[in-house]
PDB file of N, CA and C in Angstrom:
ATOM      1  N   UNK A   1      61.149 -33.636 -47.943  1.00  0.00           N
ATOM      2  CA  UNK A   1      59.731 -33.348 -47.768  1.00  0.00           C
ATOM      3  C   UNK A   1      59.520 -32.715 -46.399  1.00  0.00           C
ATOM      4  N   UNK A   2      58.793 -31.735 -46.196  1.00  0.00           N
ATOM      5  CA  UNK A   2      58.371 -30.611 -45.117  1.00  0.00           C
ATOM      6  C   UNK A   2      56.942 -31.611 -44.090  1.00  0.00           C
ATOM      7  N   UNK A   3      57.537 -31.835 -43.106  1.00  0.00           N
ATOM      8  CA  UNK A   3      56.501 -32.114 -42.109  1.00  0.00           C
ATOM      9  C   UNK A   3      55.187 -31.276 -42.193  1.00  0.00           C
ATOM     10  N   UNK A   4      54.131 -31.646 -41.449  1.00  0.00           N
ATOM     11  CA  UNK A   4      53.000 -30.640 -41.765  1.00  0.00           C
ATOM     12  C   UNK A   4      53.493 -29.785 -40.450  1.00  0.00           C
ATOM     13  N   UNK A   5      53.955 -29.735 -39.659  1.00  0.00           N
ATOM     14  CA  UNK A   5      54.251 -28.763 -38.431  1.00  0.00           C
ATOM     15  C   UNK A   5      54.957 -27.344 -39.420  1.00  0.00           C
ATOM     16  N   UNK A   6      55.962 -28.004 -40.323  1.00  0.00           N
ATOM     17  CA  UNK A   6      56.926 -27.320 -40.917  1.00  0.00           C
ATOM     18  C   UNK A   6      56.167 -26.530 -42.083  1.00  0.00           C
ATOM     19  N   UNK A   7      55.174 -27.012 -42.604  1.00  0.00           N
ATOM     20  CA  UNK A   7      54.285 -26.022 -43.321  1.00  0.00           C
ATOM     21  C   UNK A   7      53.569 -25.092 -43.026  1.00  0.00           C
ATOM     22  N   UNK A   8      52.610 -25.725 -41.796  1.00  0.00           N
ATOM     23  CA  UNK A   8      52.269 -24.544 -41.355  1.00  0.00           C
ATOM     24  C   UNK A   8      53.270 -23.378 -40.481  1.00  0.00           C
ATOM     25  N   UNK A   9      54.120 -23.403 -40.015  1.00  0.00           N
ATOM     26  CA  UNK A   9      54.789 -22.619 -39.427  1.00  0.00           C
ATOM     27  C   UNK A   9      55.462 -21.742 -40.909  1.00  0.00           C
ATOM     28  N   UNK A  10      55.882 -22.313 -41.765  1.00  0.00           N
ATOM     29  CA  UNK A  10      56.095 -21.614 -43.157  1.00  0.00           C
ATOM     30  C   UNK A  10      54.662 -20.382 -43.934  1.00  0.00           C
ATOM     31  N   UNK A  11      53.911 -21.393 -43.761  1.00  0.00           N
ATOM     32  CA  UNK A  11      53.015 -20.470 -44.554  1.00  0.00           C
ATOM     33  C   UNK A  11      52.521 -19.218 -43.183  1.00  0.00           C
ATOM     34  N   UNK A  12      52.468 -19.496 -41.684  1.00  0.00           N
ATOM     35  CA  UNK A  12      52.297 -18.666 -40.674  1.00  0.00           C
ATOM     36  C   UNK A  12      52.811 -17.553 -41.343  1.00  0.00           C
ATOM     37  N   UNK A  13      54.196 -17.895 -41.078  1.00  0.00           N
ATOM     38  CA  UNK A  13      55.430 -16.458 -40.979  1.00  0.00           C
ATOM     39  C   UNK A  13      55.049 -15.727 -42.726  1.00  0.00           C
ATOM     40  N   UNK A  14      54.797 -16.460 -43.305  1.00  0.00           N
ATOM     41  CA  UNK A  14      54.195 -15.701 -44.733  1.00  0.00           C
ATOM     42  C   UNK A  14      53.460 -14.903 -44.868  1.00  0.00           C
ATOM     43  N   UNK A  15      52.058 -15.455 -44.113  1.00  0.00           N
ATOM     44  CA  UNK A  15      51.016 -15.081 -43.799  1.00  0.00           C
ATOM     45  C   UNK A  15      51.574 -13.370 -43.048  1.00  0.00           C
ATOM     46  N   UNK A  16      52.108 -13.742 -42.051  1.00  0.00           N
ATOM     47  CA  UNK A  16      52.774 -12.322 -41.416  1.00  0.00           C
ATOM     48  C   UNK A  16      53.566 -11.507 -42.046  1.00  0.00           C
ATOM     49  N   UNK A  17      54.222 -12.055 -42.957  1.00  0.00           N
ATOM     50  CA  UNK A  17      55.354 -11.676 -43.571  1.00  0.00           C
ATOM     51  C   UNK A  17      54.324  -9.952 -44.853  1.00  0.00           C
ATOM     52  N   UNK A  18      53.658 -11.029 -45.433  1.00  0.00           N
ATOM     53  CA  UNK A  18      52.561 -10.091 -45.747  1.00  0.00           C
ATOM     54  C   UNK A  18      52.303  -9.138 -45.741  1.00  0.00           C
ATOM     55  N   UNK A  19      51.966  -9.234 -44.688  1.00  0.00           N
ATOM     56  CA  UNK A  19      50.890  -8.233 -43.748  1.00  0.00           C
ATOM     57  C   UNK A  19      51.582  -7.230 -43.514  1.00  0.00           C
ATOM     58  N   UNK A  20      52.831  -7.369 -42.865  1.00  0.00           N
ATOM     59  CA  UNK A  20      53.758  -6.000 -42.761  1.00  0.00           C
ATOM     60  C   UNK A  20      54.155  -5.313 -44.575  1.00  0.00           C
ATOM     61  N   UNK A  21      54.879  -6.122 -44.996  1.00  0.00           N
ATOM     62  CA  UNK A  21      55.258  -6.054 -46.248  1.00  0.00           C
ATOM     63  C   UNK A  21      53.958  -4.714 -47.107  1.00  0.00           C
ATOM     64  N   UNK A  22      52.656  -5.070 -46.457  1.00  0.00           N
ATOM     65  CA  UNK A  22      51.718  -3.977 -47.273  1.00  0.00           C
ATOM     66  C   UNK A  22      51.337  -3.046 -46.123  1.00  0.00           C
ATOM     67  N   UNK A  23      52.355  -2.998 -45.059  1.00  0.00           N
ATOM     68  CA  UNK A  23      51.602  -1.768 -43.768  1.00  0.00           C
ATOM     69  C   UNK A  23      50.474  -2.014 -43.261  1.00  0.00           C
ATOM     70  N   UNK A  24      50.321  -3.234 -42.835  1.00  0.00           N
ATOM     71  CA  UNK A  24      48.594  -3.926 -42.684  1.00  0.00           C
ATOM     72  C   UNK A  24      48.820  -4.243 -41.403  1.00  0.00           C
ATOM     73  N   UNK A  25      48.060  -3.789 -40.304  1.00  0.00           N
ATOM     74  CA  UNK A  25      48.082  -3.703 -38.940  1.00  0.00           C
ATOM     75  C   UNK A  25      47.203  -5.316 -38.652  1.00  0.00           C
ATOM     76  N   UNK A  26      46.961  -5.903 -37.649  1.00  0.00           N
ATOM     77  CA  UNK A  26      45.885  -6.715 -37.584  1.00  0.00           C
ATOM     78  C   UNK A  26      44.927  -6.178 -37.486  1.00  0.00           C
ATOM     79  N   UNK A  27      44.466  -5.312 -36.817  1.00  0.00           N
ATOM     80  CA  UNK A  27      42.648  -4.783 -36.606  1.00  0.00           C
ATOM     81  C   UNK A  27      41.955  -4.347 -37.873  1.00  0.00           C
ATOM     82  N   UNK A  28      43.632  -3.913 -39.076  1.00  0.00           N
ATOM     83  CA  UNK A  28      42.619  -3.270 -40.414  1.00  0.00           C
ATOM     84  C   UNK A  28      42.514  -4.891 -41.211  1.00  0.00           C
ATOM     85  N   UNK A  29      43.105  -5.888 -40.708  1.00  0.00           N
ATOM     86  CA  UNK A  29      43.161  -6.834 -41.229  1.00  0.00           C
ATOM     87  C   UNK A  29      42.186  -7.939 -40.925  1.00  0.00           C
ATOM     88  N   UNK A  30      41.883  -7.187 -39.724  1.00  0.00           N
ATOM     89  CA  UNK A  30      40.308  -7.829 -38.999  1.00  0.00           C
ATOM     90  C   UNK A  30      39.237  -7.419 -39.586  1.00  0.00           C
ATOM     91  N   UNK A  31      39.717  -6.165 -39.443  1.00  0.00           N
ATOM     92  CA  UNK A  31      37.770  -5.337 -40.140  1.00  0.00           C
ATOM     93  C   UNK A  31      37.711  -5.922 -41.953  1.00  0.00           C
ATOM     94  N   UNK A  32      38.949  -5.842 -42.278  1.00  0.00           N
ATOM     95  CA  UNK A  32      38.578  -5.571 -43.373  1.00  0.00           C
ATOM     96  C   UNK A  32      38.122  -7.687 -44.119  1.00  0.00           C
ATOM     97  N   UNK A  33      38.694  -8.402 -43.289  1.00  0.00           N
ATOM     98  CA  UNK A  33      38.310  -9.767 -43.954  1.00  0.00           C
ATOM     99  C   UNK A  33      37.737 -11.047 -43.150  1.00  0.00           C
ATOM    100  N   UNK A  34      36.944 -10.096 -42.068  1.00  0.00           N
ATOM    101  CA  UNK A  34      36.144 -10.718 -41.325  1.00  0.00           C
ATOM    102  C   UNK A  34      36.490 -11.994 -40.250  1.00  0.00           C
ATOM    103  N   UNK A  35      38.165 -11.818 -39.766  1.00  0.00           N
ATOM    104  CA  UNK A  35      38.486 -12.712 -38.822  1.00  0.00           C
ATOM    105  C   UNK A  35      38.717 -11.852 -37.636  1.00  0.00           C
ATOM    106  N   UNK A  36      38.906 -12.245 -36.783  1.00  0.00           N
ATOM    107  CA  UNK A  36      39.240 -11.731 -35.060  1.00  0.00           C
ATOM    108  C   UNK A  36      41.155 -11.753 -35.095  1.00  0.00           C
ATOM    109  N   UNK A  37      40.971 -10.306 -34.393  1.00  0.00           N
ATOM    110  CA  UNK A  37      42.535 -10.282 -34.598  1.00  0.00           C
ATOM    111  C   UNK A  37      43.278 -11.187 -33.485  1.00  0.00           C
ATOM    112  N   UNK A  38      42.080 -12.120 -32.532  1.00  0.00           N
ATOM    113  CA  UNK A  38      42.821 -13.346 -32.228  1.00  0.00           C
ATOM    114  C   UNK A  38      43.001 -14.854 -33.182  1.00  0.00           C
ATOM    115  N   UNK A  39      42.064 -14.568 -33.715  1.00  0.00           N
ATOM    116  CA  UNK A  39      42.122 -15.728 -34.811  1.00  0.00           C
ATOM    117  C   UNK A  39      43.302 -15.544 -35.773  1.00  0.00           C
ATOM    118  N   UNK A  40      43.658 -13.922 -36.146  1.00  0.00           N
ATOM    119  CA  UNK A  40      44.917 -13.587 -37.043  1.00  0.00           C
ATOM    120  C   UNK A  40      46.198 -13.568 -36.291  1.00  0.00           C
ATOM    121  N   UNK A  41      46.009 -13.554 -35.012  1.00  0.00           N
ATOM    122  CA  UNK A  41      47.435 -13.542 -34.129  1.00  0.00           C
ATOM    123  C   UNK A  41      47.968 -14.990 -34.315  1.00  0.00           C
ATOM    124  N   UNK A  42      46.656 -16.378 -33.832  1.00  0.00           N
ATOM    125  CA  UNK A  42      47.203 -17.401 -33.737  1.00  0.00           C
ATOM    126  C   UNK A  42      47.411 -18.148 -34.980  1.00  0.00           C
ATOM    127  N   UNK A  43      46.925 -17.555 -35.467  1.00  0.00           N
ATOM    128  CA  UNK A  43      47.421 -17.976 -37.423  1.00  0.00           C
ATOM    129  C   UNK A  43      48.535 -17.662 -37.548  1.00  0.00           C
ATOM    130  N   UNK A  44      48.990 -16.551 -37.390  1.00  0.00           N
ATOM    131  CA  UNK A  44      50.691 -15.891 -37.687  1.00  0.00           C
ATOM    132  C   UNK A  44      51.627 -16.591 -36.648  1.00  0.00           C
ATOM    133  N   UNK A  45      50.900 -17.398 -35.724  1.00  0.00           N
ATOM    134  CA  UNK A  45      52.170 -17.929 -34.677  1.00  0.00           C
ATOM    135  C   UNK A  45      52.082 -19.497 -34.823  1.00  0.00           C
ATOM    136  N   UNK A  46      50.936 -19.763 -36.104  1.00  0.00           N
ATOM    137  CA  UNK A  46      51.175 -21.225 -36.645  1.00  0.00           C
ATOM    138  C   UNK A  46      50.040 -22.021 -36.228  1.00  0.00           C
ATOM    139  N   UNK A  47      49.204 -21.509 -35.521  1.00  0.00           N
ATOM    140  CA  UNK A  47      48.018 -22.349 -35.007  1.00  0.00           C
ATOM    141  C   UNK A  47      46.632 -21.909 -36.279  1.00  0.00           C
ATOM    142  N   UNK A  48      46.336 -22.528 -37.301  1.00  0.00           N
ATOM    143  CA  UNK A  48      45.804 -22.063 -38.275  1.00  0.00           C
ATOM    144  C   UNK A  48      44.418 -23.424 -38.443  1.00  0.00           C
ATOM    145  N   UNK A  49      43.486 -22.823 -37.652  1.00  0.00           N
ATOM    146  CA  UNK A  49      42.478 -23.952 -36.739  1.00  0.00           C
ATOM    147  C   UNK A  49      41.275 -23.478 -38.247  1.00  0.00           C
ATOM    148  N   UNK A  50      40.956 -22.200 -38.205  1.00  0.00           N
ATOM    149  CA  UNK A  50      39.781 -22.517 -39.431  1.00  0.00           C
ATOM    150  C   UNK A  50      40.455 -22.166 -41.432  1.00  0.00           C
ATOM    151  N   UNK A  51      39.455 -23.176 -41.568  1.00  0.00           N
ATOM    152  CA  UNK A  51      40.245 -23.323 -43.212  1.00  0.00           C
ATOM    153  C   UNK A  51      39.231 -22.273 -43.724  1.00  0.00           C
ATOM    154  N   UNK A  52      37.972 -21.506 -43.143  1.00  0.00           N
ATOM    155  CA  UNK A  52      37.431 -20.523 -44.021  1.00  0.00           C
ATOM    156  C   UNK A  52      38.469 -19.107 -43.390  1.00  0.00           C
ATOM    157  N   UNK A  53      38.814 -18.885 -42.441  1.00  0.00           N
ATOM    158  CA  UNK A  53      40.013 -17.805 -42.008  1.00  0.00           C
ATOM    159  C   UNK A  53      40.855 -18.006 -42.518  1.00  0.00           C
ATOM    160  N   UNK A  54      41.721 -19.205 -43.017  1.00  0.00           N
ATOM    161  CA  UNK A  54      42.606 -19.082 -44.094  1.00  0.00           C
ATOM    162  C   UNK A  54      42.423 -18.197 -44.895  1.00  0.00           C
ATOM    163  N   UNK A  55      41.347 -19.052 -45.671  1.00  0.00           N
ATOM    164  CA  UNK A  55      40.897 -18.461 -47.133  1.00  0.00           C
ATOM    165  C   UNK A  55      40.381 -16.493 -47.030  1.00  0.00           C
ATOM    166  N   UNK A  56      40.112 -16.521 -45.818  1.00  0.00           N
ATOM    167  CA  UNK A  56      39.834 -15.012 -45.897  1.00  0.00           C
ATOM    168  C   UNK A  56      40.919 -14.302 -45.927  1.00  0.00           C
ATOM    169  N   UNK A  57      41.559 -14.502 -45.312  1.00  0.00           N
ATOM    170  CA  UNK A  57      42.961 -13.909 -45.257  1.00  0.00           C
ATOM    171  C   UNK A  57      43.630 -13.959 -46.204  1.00  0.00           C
ATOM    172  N   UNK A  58      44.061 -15.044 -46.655  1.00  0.00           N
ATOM    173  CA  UNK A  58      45.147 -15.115 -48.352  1.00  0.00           C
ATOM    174  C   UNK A  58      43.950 -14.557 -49.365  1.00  0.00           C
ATOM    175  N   UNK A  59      42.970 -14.192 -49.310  1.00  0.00           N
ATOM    176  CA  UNK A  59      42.305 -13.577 -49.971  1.00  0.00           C
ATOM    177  C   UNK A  59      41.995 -11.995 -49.612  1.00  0.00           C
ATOM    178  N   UNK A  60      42.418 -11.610 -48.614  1.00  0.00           N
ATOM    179  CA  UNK A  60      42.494 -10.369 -47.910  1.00  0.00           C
ATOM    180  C   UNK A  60      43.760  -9.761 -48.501  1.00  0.00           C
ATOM    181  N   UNK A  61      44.855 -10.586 -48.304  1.00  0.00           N
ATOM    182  CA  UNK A  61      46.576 -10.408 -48.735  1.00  0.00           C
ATOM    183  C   UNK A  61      46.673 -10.406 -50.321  1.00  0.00           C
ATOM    184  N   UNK A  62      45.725 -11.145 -51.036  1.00  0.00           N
ATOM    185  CA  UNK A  62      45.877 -10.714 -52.736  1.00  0.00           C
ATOM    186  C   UNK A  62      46.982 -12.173 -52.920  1.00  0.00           C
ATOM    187  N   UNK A  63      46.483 -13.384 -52.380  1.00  0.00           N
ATOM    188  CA  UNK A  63      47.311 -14.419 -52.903  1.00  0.00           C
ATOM    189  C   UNK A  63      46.118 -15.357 -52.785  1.00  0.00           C
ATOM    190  N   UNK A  64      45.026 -15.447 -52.887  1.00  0.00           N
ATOM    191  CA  UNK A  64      43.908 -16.484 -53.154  1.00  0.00           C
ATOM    192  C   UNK A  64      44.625 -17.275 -54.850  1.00  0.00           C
ATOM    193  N   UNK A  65      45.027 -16.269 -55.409  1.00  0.00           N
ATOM    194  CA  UNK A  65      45.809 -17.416 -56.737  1.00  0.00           C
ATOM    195  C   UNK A  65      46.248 -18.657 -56.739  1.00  0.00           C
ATOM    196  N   UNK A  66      46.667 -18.627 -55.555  1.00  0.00           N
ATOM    197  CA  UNK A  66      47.970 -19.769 -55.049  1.00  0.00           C
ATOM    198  C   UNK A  66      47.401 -21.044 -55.100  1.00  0.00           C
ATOM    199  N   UNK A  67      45.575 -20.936 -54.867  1.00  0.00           N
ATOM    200  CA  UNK A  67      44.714 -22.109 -54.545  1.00  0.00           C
ATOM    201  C   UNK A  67      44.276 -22.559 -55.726  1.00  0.00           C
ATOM    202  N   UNK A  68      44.301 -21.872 -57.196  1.00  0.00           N
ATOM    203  CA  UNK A  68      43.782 -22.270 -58.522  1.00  0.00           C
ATOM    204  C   UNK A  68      44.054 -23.673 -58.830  1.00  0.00           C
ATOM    205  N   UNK A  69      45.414 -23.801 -58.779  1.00  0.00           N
ATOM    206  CA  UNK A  69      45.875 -25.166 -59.368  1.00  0.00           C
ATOM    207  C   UNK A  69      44.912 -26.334 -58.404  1.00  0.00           C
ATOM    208  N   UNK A  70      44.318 -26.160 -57.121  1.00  0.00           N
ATOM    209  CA  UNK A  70      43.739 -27.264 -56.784  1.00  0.00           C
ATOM    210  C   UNK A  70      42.537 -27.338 -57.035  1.00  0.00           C
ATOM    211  N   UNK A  71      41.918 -26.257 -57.609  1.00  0.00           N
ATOM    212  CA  UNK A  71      40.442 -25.962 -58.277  1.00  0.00           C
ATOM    213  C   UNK A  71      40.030 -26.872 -59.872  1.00  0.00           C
ATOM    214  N   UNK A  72      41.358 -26.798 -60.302  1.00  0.00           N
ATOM    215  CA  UNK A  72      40.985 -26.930 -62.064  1.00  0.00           C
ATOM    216  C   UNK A  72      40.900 -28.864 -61.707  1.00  0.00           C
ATOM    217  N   UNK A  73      40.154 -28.777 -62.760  1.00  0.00           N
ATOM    218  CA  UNK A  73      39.479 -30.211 -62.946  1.00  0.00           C
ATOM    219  C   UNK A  73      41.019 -31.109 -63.488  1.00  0.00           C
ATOM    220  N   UNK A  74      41.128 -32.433 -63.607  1.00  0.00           N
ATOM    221  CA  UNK A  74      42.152 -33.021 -64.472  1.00  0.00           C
ATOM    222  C   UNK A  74      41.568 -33.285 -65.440  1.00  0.00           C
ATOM    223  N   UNK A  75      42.214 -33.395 -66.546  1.00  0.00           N
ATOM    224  CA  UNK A  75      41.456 -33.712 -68.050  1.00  0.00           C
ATOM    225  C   UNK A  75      41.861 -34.960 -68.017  1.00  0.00           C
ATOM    226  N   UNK A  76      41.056 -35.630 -68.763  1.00  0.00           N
ATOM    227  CA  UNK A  76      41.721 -37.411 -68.792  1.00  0.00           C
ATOM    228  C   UNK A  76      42.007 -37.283 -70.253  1.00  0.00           C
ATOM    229  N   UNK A  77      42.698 -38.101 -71.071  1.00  0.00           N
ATOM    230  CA  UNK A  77      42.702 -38.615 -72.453  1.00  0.00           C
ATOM    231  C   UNK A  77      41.692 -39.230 -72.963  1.00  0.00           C
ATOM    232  N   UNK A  78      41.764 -39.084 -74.545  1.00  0.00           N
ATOM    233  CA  UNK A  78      40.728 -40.094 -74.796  1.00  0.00           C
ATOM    234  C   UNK A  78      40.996 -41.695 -74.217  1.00  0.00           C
ATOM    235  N   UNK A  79      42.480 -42.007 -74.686  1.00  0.00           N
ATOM    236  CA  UNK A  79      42.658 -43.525 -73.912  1.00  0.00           C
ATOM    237  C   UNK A  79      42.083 -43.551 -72.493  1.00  0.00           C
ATOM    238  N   UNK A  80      42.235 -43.119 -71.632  1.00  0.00           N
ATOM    239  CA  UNK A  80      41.403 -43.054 -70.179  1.00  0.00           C
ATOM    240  C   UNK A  80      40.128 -42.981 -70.411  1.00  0.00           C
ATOM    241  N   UNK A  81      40.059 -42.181 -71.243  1.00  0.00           N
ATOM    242  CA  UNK A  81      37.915 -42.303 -71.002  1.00  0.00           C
ATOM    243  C   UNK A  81      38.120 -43.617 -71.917  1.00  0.00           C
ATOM    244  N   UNK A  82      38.295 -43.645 -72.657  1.00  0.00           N
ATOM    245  CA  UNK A  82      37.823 -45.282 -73.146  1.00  0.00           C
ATOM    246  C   UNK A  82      38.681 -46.461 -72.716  1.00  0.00           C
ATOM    247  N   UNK A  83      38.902 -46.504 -71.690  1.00  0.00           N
ATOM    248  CA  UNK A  83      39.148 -47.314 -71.071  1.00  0.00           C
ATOM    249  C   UNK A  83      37.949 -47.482 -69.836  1.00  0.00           C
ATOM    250  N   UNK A  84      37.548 -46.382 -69.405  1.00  0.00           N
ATOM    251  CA  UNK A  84      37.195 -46.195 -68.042  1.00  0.00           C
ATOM    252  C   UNK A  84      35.521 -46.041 -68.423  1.00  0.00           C
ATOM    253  N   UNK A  85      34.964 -45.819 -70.126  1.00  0.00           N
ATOM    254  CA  UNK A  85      33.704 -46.471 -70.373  1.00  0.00           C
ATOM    255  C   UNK A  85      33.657 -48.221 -70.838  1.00  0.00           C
ATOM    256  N   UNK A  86      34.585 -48.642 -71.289  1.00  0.00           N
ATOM    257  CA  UNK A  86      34.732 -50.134 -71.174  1.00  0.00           C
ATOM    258  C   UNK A  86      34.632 -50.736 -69.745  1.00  0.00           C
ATOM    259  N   UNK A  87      35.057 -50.206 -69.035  1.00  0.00           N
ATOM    260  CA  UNK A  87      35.215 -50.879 -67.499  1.00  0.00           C
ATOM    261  C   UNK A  87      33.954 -51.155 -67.189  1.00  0.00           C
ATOM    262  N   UNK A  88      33.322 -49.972 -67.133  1.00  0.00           N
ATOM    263  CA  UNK A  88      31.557 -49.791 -66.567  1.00  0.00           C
ATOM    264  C   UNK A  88      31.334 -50.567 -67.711  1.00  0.00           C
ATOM    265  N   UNK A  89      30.957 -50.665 -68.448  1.00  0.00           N
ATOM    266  CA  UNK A  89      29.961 -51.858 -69.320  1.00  0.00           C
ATOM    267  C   UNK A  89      30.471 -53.022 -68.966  1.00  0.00           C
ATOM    268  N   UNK A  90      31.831 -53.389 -68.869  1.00  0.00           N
ATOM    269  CA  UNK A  90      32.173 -54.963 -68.328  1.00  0.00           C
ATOM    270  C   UNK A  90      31.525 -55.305 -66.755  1.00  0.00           C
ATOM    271  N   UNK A  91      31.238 -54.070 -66.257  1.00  0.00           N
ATOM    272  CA  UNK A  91      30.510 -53.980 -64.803  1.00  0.00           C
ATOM    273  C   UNK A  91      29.429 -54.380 -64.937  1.00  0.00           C
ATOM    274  N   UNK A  92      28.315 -53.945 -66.191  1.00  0.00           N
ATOM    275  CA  UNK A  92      26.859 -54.164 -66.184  1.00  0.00           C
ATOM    276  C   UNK A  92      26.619 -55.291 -66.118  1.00  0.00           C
ATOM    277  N   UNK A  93      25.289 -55.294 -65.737  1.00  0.00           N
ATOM    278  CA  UNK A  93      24.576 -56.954 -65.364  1.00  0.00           C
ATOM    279  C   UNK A  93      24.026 -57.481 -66.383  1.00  0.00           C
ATOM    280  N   UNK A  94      24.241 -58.435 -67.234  1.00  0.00           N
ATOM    281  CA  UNK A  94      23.635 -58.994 -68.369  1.00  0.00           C
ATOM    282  C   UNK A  94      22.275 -59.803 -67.675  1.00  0.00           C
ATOM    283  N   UNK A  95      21.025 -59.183 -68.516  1.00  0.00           N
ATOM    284  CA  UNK A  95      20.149 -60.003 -68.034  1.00  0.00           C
ATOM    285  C   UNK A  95      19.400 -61.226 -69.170  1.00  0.00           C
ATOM    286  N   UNK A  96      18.945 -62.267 -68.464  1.00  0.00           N
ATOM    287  CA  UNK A  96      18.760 -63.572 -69.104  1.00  0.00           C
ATOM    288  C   UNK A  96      17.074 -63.063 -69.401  1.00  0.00           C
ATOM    289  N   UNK A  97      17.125 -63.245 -70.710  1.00  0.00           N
ATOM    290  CA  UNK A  97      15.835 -63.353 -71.734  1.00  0.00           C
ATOM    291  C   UNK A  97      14.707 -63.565 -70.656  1.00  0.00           C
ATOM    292  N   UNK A  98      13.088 -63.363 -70.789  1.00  0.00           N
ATOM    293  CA  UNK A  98      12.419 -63.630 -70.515  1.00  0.00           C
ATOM    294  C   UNK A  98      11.809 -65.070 -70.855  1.00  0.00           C
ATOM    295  N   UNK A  99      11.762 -65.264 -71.935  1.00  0.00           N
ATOM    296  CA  UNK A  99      10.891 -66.138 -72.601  1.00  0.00           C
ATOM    297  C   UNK A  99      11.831 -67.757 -72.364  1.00  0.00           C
ATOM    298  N   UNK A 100      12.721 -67.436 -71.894  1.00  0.00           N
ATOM    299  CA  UNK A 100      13.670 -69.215 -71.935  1.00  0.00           C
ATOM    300  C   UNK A 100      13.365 -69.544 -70.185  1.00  0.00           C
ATOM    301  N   UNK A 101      13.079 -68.232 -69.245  1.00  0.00           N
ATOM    302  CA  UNK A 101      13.427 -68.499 -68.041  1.00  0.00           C
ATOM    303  C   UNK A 101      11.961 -68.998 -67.755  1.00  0.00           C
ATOM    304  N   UNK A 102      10.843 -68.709 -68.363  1.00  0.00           N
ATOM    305  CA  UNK A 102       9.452 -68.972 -67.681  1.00  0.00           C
ATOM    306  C   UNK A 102       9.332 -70.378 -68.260  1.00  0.00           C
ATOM    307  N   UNK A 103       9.305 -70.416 -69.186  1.00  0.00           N
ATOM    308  CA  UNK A 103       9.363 -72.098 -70.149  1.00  0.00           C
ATOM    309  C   UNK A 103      10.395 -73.029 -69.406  1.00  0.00           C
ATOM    310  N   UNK A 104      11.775 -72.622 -69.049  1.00  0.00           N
ATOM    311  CA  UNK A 104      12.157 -73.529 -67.514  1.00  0.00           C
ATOM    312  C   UNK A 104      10.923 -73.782 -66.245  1.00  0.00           C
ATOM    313  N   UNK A 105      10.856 -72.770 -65.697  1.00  0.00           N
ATOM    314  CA  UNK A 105      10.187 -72.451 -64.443  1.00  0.00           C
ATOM    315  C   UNK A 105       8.477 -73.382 -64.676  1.00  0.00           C
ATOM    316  N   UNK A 106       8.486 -73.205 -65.497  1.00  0.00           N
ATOM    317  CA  UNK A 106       6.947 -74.049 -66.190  1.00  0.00           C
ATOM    318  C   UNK A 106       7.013 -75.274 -66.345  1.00  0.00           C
ATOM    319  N   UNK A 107       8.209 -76.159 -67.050  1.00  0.00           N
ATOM    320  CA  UNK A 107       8.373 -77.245 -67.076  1.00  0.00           C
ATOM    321  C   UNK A 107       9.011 -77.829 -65.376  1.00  0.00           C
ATOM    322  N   UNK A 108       9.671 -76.993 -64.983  1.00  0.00           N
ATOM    323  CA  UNK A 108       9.872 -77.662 -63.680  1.00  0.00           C
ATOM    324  C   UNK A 108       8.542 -77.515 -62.686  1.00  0.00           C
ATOM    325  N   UNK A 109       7.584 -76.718 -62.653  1.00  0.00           N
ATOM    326  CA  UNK A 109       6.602 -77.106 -62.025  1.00  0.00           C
ATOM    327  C   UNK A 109       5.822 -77.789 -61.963  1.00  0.00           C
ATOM    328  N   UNK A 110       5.535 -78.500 -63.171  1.00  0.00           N
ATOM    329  CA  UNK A 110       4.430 -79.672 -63.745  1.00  0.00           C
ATOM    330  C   UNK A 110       5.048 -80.435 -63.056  1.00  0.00           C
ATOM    331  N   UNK A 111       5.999 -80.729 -62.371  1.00  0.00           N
ATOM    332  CA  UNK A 111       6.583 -81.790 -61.692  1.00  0.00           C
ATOM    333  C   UNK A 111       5.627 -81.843 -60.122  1.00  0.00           C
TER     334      UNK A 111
END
């Protein structure tokens, strides 16, 4: 398993790797996806401080794909949902009749 130091320094050099790979200078890489080509320098050298400059960028580079799989919902089974609507009803509060609790409350006050 990859330390988080070790990821970001991975996805950095990617990030750069990129960028040359399509002849993409930083300043056209500035104008064109709205970060500062200091914000894109210290991204490519691993310091990757805003998560919306991420996203502009791997979306600038034509790899915003990469993020789908954490978008899609999980589907549960039917066994999970009916399990997990049984739960909540064993949660609900059963409430005690009206008519037995005042006929207590009545006979104990005549006292």
């Amino acid at each position: 398993m990859l330390s988080d130091t070790e990821i970001i320094n991975k996805i950095s050099a990617k990030i750069k790797a990129l960028r040359l790979k399509q002849n993409i200078s930083r300043q056209e890489m500035a104008e064109s996806s709205g970060v500062s080509i200091s914000s894109i320098a210290r991204m490519e050298d691993g310091e990757i401080k805003s998560f919306e400059s991420f996203l502009r960028i791997i979306r600038f580079l034509g790899k915003i794909e990469i993020l789908i799989p954490l978008l899609q919902e999980e589907e549960i089974s039917p066994n999970e949902y009916y399990k997990m609507v049984q739960s909540v009803r064993k949660k609900q509060r059963k409430r005690a009749s009206r008519g037995n609790n005042n006929k207590n409350e009545q006979e104990a006050s005549k006292w």
